[in-house]
N, C-alpha and C. Protein backbone atom coordinates (compact mmCIF):
# COMPACT_ATOMS: atom_id res chain seq x y z
N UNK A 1 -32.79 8.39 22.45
CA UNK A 1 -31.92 8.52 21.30
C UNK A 1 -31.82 10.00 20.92
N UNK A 2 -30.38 10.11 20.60
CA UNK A 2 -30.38 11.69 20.26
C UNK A 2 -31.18 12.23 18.80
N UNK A 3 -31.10 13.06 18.47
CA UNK A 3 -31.77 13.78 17.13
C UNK A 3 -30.94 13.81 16.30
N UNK A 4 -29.25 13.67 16.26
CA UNK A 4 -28.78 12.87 14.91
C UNK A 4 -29.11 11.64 14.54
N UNK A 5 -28.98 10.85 15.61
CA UNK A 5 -29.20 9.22 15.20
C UNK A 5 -30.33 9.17 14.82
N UNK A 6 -31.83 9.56 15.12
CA UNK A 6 -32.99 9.52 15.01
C UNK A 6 -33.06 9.94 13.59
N UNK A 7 -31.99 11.05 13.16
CA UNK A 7 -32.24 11.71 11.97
C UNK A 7 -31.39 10.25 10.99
N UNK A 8 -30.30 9.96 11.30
CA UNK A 8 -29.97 8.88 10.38
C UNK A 8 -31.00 7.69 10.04
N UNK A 9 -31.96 7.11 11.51
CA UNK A 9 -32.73 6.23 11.29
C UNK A 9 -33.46 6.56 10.24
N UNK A 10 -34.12 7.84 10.54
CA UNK A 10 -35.25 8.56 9.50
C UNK A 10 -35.19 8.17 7.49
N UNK A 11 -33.96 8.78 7.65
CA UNK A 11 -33.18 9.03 6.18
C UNK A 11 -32.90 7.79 5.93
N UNK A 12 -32.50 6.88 6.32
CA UNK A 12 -32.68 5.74 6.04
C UNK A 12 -33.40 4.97 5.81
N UNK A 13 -34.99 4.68 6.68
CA UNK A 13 -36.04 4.56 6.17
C UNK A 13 -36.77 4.76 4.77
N UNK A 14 -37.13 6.51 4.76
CA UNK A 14 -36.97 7.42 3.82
C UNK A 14 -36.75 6.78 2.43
N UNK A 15 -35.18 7.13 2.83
CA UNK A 15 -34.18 7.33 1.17
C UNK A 15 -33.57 6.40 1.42
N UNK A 16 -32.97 5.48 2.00
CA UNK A 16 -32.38 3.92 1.71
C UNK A 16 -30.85 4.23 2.00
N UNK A 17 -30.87 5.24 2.71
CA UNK A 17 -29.21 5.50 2.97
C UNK A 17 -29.37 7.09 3.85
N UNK A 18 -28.38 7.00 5.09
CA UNK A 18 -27.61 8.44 5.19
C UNK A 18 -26.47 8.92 5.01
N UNK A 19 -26.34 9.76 4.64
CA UNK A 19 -25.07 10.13 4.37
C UNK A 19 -24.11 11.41 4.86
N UNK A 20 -23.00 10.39 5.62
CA UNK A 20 -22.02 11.87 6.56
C UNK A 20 -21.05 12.82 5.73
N UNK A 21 -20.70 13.67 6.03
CA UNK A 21 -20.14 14.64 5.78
C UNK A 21 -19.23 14.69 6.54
N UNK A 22 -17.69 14.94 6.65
CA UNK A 22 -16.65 14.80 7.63
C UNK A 22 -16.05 15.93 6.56
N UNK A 23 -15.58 17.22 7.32
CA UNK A 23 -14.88 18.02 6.95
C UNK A 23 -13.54 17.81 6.79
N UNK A 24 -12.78 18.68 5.92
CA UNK A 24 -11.08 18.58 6.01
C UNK A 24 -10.63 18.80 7.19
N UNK A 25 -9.64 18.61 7.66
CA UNK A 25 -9.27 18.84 8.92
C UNK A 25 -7.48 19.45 8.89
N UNK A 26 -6.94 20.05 9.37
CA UNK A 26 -5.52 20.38 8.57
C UNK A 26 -5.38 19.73 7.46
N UNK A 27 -4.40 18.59 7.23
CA UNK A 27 -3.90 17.89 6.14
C UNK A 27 -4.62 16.71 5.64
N UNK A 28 -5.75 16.05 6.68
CA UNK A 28 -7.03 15.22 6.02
C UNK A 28 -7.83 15.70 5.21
N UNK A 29 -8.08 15.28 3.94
CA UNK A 29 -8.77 15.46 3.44
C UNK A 29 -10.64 15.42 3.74
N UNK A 30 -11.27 15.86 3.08
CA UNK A 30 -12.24 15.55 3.54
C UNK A 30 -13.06 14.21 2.81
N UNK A 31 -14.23 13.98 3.37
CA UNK A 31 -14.83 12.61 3.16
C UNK A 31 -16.10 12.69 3.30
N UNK A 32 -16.83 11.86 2.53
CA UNK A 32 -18.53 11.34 2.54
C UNK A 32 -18.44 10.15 2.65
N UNK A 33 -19.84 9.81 3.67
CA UNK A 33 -19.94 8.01 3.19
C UNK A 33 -21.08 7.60 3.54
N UNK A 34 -22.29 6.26 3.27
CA UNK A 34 -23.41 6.13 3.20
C UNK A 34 -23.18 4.94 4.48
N UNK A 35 -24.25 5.17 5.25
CA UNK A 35 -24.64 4.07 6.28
C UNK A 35 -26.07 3.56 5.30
N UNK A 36 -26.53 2.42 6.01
CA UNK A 36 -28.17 1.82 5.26
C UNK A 36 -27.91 1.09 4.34
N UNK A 37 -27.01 1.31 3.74
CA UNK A 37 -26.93 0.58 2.13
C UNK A 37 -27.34 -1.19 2.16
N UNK A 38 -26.60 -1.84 3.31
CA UNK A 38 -26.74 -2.75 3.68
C UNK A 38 -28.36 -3.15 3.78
N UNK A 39 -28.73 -2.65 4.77
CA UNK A 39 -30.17 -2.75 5.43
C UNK A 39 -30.94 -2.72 4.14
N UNK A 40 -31.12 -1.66 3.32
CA UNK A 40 -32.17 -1.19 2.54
C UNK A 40 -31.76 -2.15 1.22
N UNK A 41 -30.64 -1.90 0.73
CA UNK A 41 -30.47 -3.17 -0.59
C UNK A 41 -29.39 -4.23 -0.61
N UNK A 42 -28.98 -4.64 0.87
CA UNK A 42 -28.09 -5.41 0.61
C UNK A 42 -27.11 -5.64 0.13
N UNK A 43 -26.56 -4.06 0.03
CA UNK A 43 -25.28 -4.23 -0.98
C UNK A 43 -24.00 -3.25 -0.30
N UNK A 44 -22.97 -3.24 -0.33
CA UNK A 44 -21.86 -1.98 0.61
C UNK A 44 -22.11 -0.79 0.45
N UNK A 45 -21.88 -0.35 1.73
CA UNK A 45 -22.04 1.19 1.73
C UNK A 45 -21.10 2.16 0.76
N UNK A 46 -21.24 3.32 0.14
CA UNK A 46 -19.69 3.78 -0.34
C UNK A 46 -19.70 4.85 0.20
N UNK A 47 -18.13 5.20 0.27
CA UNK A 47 -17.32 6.30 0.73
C UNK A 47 -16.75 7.01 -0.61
N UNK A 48 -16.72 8.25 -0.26
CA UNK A 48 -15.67 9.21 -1.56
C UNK A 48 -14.91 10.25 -0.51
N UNK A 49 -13.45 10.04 -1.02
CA UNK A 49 -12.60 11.00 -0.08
C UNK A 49 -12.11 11.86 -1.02
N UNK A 50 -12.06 13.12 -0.37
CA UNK A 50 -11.47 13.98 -1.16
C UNK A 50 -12.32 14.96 -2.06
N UNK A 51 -13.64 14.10 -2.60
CA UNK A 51 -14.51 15.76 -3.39
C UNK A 51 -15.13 16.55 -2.03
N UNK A 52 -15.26 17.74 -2.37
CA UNK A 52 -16.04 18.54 -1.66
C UNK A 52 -17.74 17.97 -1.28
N UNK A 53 -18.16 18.25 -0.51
CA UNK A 53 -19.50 17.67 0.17
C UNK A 53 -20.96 17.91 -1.04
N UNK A 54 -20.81 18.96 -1.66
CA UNK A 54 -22.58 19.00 -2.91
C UNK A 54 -21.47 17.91 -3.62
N UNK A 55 -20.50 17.95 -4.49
CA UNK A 55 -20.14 16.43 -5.54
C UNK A 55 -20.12 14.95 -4.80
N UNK A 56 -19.49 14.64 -3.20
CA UNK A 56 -19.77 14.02 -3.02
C UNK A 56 -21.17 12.85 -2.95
N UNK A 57 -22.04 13.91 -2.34
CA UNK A 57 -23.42 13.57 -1.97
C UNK A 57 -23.74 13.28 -3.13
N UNK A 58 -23.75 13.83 -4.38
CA UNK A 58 -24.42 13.52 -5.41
C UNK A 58 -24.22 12.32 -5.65
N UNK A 59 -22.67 12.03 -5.62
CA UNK A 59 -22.05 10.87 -6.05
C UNK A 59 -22.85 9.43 -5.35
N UNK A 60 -22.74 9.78 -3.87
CA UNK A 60 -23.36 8.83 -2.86
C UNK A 60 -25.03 8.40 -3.44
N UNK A 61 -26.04 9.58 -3.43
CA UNK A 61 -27.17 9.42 -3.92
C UNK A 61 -27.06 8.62 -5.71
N UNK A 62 -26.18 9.13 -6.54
CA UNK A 62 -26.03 8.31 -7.64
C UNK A 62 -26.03 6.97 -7.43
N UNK A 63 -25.15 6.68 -6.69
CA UNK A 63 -25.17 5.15 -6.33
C UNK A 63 -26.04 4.54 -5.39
N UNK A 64 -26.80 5.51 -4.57
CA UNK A 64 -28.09 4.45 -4.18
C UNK A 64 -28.96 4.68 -5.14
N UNK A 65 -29.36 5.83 -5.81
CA UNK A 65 -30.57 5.45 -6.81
C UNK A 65 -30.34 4.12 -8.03
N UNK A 66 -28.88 3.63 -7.88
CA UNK A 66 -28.95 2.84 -9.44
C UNK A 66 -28.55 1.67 -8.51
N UNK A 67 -28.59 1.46 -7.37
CA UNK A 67 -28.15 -0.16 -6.48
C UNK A 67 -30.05 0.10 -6.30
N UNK A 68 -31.18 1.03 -6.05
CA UNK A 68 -32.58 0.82 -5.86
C UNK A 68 -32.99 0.02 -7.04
N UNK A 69 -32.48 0.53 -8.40
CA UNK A 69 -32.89 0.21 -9.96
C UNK A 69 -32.31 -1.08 -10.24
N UNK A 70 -31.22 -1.65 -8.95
CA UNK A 70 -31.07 -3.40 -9.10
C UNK A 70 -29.94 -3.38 -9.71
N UNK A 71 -28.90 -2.02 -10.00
CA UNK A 71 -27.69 -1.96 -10.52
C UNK A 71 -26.70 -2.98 -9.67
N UNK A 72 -25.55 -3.51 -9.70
CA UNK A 72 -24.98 -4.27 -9.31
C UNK A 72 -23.29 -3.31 -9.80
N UNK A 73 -22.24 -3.10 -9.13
CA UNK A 73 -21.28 -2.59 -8.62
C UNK A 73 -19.85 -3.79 -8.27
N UNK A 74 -19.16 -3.95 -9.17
CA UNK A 74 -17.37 -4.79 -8.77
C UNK A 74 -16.76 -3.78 -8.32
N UNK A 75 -15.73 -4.54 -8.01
CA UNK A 75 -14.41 -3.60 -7.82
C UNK A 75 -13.58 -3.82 -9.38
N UNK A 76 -13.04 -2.99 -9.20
CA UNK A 76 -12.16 -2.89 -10.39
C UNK A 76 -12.12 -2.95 -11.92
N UNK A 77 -13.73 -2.32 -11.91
CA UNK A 77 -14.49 -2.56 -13.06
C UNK A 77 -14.90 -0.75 -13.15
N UNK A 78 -14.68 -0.16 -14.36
CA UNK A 78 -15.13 0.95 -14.91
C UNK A 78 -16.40 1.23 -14.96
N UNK A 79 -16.83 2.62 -14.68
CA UNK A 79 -18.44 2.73 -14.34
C UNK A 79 -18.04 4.73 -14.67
N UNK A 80 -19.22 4.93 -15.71
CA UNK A 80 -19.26 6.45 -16.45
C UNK A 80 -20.19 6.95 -15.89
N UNK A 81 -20.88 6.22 -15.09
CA UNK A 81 -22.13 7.52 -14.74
C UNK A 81 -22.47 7.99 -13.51
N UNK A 82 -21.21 8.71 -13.22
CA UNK A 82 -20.96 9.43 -11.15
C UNK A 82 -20.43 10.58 -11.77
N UNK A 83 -19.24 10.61 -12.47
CA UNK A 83 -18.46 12.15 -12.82
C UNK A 83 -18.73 12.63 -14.56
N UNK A 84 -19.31 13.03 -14.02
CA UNK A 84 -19.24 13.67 -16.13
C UNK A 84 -18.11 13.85 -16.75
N UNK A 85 -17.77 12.54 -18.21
CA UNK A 85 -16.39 12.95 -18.62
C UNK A 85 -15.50 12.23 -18.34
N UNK A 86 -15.77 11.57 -17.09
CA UNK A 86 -14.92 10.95 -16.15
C UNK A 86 -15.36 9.43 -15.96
N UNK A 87 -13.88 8.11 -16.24
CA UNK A 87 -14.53 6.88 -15.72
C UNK A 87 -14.46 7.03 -14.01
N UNK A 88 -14.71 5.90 -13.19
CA UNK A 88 -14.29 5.65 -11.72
C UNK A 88 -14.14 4.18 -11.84
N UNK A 89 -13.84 4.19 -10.82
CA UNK A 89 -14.07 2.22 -10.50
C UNK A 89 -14.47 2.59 -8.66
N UNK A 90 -14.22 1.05 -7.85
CA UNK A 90 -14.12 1.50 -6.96
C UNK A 90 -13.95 0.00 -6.33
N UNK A 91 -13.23 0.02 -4.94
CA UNK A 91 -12.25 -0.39 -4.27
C UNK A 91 -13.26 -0.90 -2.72
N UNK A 92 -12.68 -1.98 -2.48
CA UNK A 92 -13.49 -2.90 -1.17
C UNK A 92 -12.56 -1.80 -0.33
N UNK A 93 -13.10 -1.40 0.82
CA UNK A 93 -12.21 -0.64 1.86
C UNK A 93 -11.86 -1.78 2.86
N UNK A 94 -10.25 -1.97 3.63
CA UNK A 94 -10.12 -2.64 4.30
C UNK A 94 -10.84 -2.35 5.83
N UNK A 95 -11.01 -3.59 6.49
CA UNK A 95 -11.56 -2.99 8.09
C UNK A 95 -11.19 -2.41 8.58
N UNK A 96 -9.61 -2.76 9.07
CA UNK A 96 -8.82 -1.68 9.82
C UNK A 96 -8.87 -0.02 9.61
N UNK A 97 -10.33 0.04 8.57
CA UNK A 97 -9.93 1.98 8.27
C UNK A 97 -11.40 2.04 9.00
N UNK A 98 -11.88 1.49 9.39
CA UNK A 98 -13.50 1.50 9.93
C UNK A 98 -13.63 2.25 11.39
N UNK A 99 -13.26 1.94 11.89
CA UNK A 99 -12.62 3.07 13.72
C UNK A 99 -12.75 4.15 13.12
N UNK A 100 -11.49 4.73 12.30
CA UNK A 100 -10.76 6.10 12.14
C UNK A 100 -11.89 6.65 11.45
N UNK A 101 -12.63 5.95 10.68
CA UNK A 101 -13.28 6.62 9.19
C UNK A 101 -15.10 6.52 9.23
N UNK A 102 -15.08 5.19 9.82
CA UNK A 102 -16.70 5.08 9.88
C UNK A 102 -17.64 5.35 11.23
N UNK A 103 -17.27 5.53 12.09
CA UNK A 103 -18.13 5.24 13.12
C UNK A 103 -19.40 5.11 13.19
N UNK A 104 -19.96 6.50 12.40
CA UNK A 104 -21.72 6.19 12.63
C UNK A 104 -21.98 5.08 11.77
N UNK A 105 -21.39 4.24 10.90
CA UNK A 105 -21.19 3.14 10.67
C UNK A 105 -21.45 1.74 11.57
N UNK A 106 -20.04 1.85 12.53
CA UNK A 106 -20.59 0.65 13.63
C UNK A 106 -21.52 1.31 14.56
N UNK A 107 -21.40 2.60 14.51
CA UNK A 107 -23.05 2.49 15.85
C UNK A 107 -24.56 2.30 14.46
N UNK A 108 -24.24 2.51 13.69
CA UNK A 108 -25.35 1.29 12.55
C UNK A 108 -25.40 0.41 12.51
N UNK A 109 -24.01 -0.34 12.29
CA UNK A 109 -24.26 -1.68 12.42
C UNK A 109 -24.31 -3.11 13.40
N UNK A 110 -23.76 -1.45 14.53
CA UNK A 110 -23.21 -2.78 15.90
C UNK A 110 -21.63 -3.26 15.79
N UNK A 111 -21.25 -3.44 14.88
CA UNK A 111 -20.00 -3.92 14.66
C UNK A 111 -19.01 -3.74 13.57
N UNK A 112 -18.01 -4.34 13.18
CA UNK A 112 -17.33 -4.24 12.07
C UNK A 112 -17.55 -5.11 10.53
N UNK A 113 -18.29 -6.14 11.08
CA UNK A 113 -18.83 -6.70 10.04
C UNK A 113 -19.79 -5.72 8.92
N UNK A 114 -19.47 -4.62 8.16
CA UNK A 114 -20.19 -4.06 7.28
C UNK A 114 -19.24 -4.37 5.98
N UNK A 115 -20.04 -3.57 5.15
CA UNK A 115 -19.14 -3.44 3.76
C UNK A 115 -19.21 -1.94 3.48
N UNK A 116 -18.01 -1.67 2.94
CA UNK A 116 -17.83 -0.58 2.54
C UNK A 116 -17.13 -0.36 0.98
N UNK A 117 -17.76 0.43 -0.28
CA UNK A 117 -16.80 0.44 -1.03
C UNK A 117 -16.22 1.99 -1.21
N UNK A 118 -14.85 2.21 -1.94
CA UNK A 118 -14.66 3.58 -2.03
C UNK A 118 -14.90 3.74 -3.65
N UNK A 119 -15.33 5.42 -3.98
CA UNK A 119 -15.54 5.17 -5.23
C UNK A 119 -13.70 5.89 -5.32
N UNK A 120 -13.29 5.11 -6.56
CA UNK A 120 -11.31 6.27 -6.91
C UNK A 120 -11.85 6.86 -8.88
N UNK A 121 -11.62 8.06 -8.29
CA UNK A 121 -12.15 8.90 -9.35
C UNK A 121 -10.53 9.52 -9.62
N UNK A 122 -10.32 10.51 -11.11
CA UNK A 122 -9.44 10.64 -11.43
C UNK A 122 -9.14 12.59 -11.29
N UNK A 123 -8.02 12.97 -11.32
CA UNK A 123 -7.87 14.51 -11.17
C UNK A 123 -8.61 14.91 -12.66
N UNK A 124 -8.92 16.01 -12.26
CA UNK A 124 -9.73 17.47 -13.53
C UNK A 124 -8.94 16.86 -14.89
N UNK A 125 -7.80 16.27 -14.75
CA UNK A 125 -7.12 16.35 -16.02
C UNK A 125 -7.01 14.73 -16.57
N UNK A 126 -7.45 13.98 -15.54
CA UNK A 126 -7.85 12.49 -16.28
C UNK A 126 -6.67 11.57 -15.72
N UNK A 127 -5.91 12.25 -14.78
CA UNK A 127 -4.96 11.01 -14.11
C UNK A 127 -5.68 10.59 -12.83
N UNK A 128 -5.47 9.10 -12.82
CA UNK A 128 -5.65 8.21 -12.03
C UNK A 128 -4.85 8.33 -10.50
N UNK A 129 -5.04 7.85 -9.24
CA UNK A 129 -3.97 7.57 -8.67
C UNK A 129 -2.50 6.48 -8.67
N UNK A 130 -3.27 5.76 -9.63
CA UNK A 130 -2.19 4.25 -9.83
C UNK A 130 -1.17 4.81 -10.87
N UNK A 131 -1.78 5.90 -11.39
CA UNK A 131 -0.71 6.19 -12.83
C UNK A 131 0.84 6.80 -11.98
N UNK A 132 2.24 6.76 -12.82
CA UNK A 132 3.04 6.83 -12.54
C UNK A 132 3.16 8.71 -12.20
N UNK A 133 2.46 9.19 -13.17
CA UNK A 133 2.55 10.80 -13.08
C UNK A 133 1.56 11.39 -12.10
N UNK A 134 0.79 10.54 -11.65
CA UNK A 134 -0.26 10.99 -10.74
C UNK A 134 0.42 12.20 -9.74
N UNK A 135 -0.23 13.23 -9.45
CA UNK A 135 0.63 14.45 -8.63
C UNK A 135 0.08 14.00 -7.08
N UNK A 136 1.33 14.15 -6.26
CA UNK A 136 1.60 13.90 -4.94
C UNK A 136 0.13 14.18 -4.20
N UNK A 137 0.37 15.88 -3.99
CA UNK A 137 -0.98 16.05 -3.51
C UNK A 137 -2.26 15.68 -4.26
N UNK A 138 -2.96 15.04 -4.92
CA UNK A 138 -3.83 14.50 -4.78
C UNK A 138 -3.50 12.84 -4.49
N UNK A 139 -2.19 12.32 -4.53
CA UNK A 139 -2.41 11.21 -4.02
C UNK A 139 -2.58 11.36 -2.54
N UNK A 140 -2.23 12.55 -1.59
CA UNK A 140 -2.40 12.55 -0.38
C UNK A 140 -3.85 13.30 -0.17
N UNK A 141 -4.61 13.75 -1.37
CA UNK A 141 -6.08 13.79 -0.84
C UNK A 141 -7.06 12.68 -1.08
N UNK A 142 -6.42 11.91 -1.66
CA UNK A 142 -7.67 11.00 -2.01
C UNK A 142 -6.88 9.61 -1.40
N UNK A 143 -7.14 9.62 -0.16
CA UNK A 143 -6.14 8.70 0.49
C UNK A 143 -7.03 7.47 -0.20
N UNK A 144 -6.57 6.10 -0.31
CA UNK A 144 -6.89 4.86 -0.78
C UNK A 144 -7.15 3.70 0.86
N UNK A 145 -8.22 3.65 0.82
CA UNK A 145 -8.47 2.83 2.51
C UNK A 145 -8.91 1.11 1.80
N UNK A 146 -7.42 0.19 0.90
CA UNK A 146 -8.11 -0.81 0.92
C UNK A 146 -7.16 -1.17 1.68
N UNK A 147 -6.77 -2.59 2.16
CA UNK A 147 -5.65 -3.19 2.99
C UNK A 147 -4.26 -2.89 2.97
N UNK A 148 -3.83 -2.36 1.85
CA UNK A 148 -2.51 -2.07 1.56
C UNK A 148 -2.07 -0.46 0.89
N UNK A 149 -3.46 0.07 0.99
CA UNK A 149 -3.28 1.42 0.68
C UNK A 149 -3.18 1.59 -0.96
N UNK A 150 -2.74 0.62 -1.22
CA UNK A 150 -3.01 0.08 -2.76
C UNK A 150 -3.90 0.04 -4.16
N UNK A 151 -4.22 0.38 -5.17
CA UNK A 151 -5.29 -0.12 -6.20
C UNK A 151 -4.92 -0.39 -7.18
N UNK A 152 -5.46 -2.16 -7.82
CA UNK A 152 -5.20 -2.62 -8.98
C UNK A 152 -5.74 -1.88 -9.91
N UNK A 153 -5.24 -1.62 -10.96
CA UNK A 153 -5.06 -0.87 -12.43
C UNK A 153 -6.65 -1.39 -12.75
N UNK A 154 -8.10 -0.93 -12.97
CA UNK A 154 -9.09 -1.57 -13.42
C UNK A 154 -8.94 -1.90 -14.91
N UNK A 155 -10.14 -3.27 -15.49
CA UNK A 155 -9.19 -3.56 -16.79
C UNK A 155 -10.88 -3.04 -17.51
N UNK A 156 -9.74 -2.52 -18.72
CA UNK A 156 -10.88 -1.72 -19.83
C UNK A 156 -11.64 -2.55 -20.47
């Protein structure tokens, strides 16, 4: 086994999750996302597209330390304590984004059967992507990976 994978096993053990880093790439945004989540608490892994890699990670580690503390996570339900200031919710990712987006994923899990959620956080200024004024480019950085590219309005 190589010395990344060995290093994911590790961190996983460890800390109950690893977590990748995928740089921007021309016009892709960039991305984080947690393998283990499954294994260690039984619950979906999450992804965040679009913050830079120190906010991401934090974000990722936020949410395994409070799924360790027995926190429990919907979709489409408001949650204050990832962005300061800021609500999120967050979104089942469809399979079909699992190839393009997860891989060290299925070489974790063997297959496509995982869970994944995304967290959808709002711009510096408090718009959403679902809102009508939402600005273009960040709807094209914070691409939306559920089945339809889609997200229901979460209810307050």
């Amino acid at each position: 086994m190589d010395l990344y994978k060995q290093k994911a096993l590790d961190d996983i053990e460890e800390y109950g999750c690893h977590i990748l880093q995928v740089m921007e790439e021309g016009k892709e945004p960039p991305f984080s996302y947690s393998i283990g989540m499954a294994t260690t608490y039984q619950k979906p892994d999450l992804c965040v597209i679009g913050l830079k890699e120190p906010m991401a990670k934090f974000v990722i580690n936020e949410y395994a330390l409070m799924l360790k503390d027995g926190e429990n996570f919907e979709i489409r339900k408001w949650y204050s304590a990832f962005l300061e200031g800021f609500d999120v919710c967050f979104e089942n990712v469809a399979e079909k984004h699992f190839r393009k987006y997860f891989g060290w994923g299925l070489w974790y899990y063997k297959e496509l059967k995982f869970q994944m959620l995304q967290l959808i956080y709002p711009t510096t200024s408090g718009i959403y992507p679902w809102e009508e004024h939402a600005p273009q480019d960040f709807m094209e950085w914070q691409i939306i990976l559920t089945k339809d590219g889609e997200i229901r309005f979460p209810e307050k």
